[in-house]
Protein backbone atom coordinates (compact mmCIF):
# COMPACT_ATOMS: atom_id res chain seq x y z
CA UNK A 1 0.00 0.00 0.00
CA UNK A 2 1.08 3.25 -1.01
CA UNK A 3 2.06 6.20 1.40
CA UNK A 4 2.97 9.96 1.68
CA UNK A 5 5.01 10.94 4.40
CA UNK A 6 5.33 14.53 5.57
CA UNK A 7 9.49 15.74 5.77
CA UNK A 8 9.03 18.96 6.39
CA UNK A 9 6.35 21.33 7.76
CA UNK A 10 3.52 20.91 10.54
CA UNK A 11 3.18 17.04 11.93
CA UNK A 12 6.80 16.44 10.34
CA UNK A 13 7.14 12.47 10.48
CA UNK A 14 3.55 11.99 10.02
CA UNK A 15 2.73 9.30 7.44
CA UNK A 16 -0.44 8.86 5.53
CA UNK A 17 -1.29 4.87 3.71
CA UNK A 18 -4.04 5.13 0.76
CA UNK A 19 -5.06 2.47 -1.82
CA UNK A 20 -6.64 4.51 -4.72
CA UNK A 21 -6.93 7.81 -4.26
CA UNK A 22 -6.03 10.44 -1.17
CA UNK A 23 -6.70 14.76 -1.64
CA UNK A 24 -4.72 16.90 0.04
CA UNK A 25 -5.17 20.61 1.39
CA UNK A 26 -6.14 22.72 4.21
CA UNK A 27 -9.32 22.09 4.22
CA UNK A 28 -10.68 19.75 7.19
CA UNK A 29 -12.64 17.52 4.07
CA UNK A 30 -9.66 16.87 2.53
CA UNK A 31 -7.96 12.85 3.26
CA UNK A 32 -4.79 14.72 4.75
CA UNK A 33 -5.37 18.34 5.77
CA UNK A 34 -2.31 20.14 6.05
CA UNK A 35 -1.92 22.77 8.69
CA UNK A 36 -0.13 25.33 6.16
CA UNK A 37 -1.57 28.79 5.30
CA UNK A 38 -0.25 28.40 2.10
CA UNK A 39 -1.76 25.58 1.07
CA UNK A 40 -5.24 26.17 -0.71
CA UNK A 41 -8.30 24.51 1.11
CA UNK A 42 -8.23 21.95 -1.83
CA UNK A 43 -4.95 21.90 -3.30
CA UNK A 44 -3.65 18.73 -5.10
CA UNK A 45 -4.88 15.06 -4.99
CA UNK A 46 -2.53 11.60 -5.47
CA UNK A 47 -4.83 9.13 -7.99
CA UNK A 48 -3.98 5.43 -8.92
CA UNK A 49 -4.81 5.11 -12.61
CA UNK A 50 -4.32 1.03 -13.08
CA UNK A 51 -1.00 0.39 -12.02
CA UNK A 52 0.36 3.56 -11.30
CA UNK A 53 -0.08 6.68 -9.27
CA UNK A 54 -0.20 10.21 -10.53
CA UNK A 55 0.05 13.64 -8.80
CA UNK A 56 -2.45 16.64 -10.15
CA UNK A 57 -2.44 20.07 -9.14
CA UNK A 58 -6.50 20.95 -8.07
CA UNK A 59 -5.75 24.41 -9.22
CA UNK A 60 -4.18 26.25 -6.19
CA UNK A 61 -3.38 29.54 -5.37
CA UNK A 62 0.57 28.49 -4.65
CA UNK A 63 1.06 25.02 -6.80
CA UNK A 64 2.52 21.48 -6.59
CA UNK A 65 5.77 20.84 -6.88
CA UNK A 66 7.22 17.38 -8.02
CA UNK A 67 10.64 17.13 -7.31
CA UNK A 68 11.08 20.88 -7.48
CA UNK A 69 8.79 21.33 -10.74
CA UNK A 70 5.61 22.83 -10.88
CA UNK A 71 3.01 20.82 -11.66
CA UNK A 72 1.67 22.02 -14.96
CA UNK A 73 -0.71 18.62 -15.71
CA UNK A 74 -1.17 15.37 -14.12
CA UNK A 75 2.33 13.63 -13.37
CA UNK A 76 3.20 10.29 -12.96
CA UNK A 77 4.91 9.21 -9.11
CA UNK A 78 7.93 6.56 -8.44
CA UNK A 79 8.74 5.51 -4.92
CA UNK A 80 10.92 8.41 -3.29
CA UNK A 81 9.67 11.44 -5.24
CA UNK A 82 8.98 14.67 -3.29
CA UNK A 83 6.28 16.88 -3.69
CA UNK A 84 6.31 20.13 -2.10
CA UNK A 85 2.90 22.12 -0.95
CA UNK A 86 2.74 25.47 0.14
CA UNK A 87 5.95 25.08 3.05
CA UNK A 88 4.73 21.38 3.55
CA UNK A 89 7.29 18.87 1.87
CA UNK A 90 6.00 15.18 1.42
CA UNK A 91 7.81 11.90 0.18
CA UNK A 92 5.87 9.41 -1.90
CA UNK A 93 6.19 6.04 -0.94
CA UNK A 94 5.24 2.77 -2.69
CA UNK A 95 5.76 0.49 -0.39
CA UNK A 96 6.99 0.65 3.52
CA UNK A 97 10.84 1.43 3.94
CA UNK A 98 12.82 -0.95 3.51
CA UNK A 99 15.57 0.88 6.10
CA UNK A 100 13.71 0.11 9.44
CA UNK A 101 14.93 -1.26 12.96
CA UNK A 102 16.81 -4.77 12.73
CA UNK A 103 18.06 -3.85 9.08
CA UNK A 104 21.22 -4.18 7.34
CA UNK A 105 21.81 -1.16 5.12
CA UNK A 106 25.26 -1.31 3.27
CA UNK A 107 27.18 -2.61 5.89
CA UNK A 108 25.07 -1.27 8.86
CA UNK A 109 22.55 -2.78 11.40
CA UNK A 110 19.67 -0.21 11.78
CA UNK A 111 19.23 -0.53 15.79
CA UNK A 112 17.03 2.82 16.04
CA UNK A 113 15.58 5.82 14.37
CA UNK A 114 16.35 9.04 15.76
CA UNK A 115 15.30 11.69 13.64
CA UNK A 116 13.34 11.88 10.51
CA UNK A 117 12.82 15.26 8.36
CA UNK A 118 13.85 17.70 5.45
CA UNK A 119 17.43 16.42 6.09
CA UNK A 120 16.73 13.12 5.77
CA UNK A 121 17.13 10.29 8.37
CA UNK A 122 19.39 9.32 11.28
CA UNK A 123 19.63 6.22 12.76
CA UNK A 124 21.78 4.78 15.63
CA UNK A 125 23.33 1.87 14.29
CA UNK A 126 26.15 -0.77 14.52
CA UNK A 127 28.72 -0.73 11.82
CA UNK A 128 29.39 -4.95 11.52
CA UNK A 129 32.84 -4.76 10.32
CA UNK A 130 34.26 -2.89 13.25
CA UNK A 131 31.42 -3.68 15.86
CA UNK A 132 30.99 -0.14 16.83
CA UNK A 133 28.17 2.26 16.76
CA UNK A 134 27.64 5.19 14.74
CA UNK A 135 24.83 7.87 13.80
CA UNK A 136 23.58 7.19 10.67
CA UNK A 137 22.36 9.31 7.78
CA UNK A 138 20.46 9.01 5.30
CA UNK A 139 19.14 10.95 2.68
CA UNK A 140 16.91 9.30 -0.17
CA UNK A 141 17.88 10.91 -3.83
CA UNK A 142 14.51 10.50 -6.19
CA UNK A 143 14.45 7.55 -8.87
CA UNK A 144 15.52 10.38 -11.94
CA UNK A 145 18.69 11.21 -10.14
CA UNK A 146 19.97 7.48 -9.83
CA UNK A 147 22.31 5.84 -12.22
CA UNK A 148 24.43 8.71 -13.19
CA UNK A 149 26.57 11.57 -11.26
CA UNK A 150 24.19 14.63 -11.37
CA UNK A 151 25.02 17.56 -9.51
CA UNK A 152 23.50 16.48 -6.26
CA UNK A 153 26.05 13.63 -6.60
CA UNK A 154 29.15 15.41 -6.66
CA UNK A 155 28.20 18.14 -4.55
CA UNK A 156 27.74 15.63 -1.56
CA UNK A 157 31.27 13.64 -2.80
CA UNK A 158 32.92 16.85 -2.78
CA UNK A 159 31.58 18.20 0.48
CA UNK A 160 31.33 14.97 2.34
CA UNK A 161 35.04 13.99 1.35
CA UNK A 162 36.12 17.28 2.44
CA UNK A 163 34.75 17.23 5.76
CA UNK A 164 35.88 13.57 5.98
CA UNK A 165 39.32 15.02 6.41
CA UNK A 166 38.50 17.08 9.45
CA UNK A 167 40.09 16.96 13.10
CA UNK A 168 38.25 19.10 15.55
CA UNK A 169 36.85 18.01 18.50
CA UNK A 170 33.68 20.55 18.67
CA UNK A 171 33.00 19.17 14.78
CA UNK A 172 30.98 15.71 14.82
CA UNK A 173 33.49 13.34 12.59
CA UNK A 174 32.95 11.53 9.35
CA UNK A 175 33.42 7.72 9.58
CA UNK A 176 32.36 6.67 6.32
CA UNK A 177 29.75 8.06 3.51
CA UNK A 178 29.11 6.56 0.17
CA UNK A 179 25.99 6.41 -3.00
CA UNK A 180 23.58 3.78 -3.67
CA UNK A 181 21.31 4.25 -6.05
CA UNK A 182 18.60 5.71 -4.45
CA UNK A 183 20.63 6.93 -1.37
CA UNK A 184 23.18 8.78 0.02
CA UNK A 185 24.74 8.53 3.47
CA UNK A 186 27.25 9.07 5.81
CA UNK A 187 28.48 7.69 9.23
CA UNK A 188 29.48 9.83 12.43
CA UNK A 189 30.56 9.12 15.35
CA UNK A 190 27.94 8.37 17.87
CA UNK A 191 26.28 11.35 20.04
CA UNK A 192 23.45 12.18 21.64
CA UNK A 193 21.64 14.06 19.40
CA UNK A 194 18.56 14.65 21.86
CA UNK A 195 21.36 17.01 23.79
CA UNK A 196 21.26 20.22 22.04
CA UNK A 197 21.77 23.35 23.12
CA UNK A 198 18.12 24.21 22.47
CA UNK A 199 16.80 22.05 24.78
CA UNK A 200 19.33 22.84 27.00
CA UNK A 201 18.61 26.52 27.12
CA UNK A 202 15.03 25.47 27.38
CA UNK A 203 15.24 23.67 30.38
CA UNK A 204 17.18 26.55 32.69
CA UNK A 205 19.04 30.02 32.53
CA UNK A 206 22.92 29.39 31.88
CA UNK A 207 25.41 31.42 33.96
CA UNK A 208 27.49 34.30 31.93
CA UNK A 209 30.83 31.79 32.22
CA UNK A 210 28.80 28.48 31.27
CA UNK A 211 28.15 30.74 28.19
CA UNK A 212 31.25 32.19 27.50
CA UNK A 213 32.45 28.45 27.13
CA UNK A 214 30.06 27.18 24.84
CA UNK A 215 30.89 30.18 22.75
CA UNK A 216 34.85 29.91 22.60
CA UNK A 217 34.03 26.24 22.07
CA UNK A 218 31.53 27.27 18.94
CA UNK A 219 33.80 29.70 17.61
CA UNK A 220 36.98 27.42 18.04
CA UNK A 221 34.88 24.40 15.48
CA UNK A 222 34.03 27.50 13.24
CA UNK A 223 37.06 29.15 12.97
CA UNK A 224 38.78 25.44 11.72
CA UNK A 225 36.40 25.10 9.53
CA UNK A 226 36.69 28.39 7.71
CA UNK A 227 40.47 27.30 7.75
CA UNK A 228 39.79 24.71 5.56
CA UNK A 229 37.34 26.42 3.23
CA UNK A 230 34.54 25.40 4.41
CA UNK A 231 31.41 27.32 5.38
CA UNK A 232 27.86 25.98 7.76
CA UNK A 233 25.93 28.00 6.27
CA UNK A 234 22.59 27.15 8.66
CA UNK A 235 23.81 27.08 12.28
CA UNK A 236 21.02 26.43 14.80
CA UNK A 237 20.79 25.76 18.23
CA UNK A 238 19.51 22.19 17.59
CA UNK A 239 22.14 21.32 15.50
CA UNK A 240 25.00 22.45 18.27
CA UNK A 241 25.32 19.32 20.74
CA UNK A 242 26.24 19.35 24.30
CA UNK A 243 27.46 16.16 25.64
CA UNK A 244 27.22 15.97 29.52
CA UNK A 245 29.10 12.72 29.93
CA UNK A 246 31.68 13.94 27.81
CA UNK A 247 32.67 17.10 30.17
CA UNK A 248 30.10 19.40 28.50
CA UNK A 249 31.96 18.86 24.97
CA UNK A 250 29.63 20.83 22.18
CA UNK A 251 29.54 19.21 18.42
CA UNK A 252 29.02 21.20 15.61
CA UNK A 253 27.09 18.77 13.30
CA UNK A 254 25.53 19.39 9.61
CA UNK A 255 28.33 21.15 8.58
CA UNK A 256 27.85 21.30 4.55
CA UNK A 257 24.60 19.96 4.48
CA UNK A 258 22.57 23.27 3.40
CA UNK A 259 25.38 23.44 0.29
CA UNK A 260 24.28 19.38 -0.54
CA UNK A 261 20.40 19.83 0.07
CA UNK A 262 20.18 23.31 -1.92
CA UNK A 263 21.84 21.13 -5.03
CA UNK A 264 19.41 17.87 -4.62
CA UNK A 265 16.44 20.01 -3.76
CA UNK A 266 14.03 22.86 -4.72
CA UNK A 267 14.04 25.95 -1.65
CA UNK A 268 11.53 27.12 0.58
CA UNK A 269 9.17 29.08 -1.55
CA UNK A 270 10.55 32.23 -0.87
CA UNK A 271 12.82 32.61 -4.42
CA UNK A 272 15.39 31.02 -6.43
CA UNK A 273 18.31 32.95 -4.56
CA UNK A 274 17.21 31.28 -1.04
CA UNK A 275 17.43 27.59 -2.94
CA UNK A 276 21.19 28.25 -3.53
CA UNK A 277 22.02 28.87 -0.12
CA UNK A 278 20.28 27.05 2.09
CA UNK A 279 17.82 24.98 -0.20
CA UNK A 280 15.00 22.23 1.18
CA UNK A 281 16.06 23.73 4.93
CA UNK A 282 14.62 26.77 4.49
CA UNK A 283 14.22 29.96 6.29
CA UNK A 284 15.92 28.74 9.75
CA UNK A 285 16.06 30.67 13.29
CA UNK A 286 19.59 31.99 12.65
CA UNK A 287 19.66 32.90 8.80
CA UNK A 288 21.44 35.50 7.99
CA UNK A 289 20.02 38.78 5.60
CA UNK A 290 22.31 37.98 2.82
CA UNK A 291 20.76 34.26 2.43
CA UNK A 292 17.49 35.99 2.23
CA UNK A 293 18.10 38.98 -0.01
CA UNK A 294 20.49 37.14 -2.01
CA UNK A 295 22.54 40.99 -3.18
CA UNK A 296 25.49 39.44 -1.28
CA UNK A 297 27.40 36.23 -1.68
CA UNK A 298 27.24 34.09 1.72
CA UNK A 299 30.68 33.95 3.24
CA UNK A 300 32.39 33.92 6.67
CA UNK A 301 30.05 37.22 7.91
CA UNK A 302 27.50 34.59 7.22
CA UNK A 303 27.73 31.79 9.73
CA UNK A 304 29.42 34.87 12.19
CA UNK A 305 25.54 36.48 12.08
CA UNK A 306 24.20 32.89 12.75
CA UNK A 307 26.83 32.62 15.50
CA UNK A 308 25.52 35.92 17.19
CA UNK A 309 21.81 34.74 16.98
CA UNK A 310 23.40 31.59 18.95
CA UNK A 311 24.82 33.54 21.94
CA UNK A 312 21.78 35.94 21.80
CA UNK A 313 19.89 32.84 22.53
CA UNK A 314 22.15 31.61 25.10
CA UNK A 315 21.72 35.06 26.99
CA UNK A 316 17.83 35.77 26.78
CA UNK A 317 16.48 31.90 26.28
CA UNK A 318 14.95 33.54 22.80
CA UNK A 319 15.87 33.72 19.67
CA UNK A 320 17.02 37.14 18.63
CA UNK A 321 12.93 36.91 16.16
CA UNK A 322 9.98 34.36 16.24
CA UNK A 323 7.12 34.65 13.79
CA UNK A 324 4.84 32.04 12.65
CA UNK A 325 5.57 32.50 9.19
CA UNK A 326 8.86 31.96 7.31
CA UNK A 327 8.30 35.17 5.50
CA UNK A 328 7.68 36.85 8.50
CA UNK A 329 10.74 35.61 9.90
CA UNK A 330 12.70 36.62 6.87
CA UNK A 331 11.98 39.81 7.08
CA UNK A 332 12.50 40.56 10.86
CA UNK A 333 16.10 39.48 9.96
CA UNK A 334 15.64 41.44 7.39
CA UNK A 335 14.93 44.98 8.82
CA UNK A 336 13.93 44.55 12.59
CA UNK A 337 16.09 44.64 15.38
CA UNK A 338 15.75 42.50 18.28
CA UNK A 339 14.79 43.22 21.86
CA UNK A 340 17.74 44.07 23.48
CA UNK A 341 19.49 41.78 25.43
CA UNK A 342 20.03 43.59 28.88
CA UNK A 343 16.01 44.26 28.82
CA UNK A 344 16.56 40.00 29.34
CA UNK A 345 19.46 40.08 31.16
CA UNK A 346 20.70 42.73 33.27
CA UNK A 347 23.79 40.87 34.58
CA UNK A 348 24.89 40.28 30.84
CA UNK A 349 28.79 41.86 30.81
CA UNK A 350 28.50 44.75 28.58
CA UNK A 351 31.41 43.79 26.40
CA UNK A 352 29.61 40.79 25.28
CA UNK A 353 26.43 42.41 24.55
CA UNK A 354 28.68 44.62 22.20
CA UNK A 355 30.05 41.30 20.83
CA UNK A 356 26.52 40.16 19.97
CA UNK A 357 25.31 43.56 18.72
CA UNK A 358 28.59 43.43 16.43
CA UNK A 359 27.87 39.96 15.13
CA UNK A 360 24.03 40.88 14.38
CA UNK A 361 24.78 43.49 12.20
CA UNK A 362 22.61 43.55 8.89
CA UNK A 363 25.63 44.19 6.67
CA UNK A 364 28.05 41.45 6.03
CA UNK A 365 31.08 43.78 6.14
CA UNK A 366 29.93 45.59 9.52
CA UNK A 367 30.35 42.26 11.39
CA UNK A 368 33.60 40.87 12.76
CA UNK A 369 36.36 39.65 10.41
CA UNK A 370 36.47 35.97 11.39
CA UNK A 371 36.37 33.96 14.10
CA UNK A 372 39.70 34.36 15.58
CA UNK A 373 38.99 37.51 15.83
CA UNK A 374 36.07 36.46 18.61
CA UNK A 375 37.76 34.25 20.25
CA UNK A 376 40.41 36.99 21.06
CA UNK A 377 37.43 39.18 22.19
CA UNK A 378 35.58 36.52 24.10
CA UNK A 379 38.76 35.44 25.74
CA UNK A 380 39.15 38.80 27.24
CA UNK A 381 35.82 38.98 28.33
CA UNK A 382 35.96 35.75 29.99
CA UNK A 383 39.27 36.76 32.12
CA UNK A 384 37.07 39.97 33.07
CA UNK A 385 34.29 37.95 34.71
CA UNK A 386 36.96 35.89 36.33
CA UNK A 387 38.15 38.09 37.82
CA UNK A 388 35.56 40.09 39.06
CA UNK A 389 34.43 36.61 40.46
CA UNK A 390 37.29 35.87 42.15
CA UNK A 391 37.64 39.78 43.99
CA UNK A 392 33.69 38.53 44.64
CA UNK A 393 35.28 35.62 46.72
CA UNK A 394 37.66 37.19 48.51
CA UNK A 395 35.31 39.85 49.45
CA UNK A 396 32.90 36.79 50.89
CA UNK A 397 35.86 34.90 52.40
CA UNK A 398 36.93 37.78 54.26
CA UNK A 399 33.40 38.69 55.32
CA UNK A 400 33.15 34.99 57.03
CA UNK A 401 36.46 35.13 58.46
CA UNK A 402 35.29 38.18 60.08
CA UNK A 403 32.26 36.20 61.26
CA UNK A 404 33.75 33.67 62.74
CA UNK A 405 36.44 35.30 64.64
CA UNK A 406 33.71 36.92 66.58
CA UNK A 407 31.48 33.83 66.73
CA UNK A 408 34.33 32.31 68.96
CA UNK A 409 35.49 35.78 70.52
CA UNK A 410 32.20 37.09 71.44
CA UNK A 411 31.62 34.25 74.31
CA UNK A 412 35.32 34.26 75.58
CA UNK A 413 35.19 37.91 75.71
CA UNK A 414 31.98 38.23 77.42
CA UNK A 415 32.81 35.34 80.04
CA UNK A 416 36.31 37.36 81.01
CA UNK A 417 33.95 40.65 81.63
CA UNK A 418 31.51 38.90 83.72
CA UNK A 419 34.55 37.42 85.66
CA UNK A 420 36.31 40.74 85.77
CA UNK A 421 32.72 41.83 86.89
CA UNK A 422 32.22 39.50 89.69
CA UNK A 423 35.58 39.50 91.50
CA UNK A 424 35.66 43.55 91.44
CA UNK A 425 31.93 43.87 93.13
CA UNK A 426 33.21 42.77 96.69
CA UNK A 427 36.10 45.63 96.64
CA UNK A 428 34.10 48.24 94.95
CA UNK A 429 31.42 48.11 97.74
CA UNK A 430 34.59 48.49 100.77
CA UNK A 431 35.26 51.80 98.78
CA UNK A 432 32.18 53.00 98.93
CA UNK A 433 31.17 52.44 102.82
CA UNK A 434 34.59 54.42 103.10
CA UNK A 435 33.41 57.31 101.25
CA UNK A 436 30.65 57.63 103.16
């Protein structure tokens, strides 16, 4: 039995089984109404015709995309092909996957499935040859692009290979990555990728120096790989990782995915110059103006914006703008300013709400140069607050010393007075019946 799964948008991971036919739109009627405001209330409908299935548009407002191409008349559908409604993406499926839990996949034992959206998959699973276990991704490539190296193939070789060759302990490592022919994938070391900073900033307010070393961690995975020529391009705080059992170490991962995706996929609806920098992912929480107005190239100044909605978010627990709709969103970090970050936190150390304000800047050239130049700043910043802690303690220590030297004092002293007190009485009295 046929299915369409939603990858990205509202109910992301949600999966739909029909036999003959299924509509789809916004529209409660409809056999899967999707919660997007720019999907029409009946907007395109999936119909078996004999042995096959075909996708037609129901003349919308917005129109259906198959595998990033309008949808102009009724088009036929092979297992893996995308359609894209409104900001809702959906895969088609012909039959259930075959990559599930207990399943060998080109050398790998599926175990579990972690995540599942616009990205693609991630499992936990055991590499056989070596008996160890590694994160798993996944990303299907549609039936047309199989059999030959299109773009979308060498983009991922060239990126993946690249980052293959990295060292950096805050950048989640490449074990392995390879084509099928309906898949690419990769292999990283194992993490917890339920640990990111998001959640972590979700849960309670970090101190000032508990932020300062995320950041100089951040900007140290950055900086190497801007070194090597390579930019992120859609930093978010969900894909930053924190690992607690490994002493609060923070992973950078999906580092050259946006370039991959934007080359396999169609973009987010909001123009053809969003699609080449950031592609299926879309308008994220930290993009920067220039991947939204598309007037400047993305470079360094890029990911150094993204990196300054990070530490906003660190500070105030917010994002530096939140709006229901993408295009919204786009255009707060287009023209708005966000609320400022003392209004959030007053104990915030004014040099590093300078540091933020810097990185935040709408013009690429008005922001800092790289990220060694941060790290310089931030160091400095973090030796302030040290040191103001550590006067802090003295201060306190000397406070209690004070406070205990007359907690043991105080009693000895008054004891000695009321013995003073009691062997002086007898002799005081003889000198006064002599005055009188």
């Amino acid at each position: 039995m046929p299915k369409l799964t939603i990858i990205a948008g509202e109910n992301s991971g949600t999966s739909y089984s029909f036999d003959v036919e299924t509509t789809l739109g916004r529209s409660t009627e409809a056999s899967i109404t999707l919660q997007d405001l720019r999907a029409s209330r009946k907007h395109a409908r999936v119909v078996r015709i004999e042995h096959d299935f075909y996708v037609e548009d129901l003349q919308s407002q917005n129109g259906t995309f198959l595998n990033g191409q309008k949808v102009k008349q009724r088009c036929k559908l092979v297992d893996k092909d995308n359609i894209r409604i409104g900001n809702t993406y959906l895969s088609f499926s012909l039959k259930d996957d075959a990559i599930g839990t207990g399943a060998y996949f080109c050398g790998y034992q599926i175990a579990q499935k972690l995540i599942e959206d616009a990205t693609g998959t991630i499992f936990l699973a055991e590499q056989k040859s070596l008996q160890r276990n590694v994160l798993l991704w996944v990303f299907p490539l549609s039936r047309h692009d199989a059999g030959s190296l299109t773009p979308a193939h060498q983009t991922f070789i060239e990126q993946i290979s690249q980052i293959s060759n990295f060292f950096h302990p805050n950048l989640l490592m490449v074990l392995d990555f390879d084509i099928t022919e309906q898949h690419c994938f990769c292999a990283f070391e194992q993490a917890n990728i339920e640990a990111n900073l998001r959640s972590c900033v979700k849960n309670h307010p970090l101190p000032m120096p508990k932020i300062l070393e995320i950041a100089l961690q951040v900007a140290s995975g950055l900086q190497y790989a801007h070194n090597h020529n390579m930019l992120h391009l859609h930093l978010t705080s969900k894909n930053i990782l924190i690992q607690p059992d490994a002493q609060d170490r923070v992973i950078i991962t999906e580092l050259g995915v946006a370039k991959f995706l934007s080359s396999a996929t169609i973009g987010s609806g909001l123009g053809g110059h969003l699609t080449k920098t950031t592609g299926i992912l879309g308008v994220s929480e930290y993009i920067a103006p220039e991947q939204i107005h598309g007037e400047t190239l993305p470079g360094v100044g890029t990911d150094i914006y993204s990196f300054g909605c990070l530490l906003y978010h660190l500070l105030t627990g917010n994002p530096p703008f939140v709006a229901d709709k993408p295009s919204d969103l786009a255009q707060m970090h287009l023209d708005h300013n966000p609320v400022p970050i003392l209004d959030y936190r007053p104990d915030a150390h004014p040099d590093l709400v300078k540091l933020v304000e810097r990185c935040l800047e709408k013009n690429i050239i008005d922001r800092y140069s790289s990220f060694q130049e941060i790290t310089i700043a931030l160091q400095e910043i973090q030796k302030q607050i040290q040191l103001q802690q550590s006067i802090a303690s003295q201060k306190t220590d000397s406070a209690a010393t004070t406070l205990i030297r007359w907690w043991i004092l105080g009693p000895i002293m008054a004891a000695l007075l009321g013995a003073l007190t009691f062997f002086a009485t007898p002799g005081l009295l003889e000198i006064l019946q002599l005055l009188k």
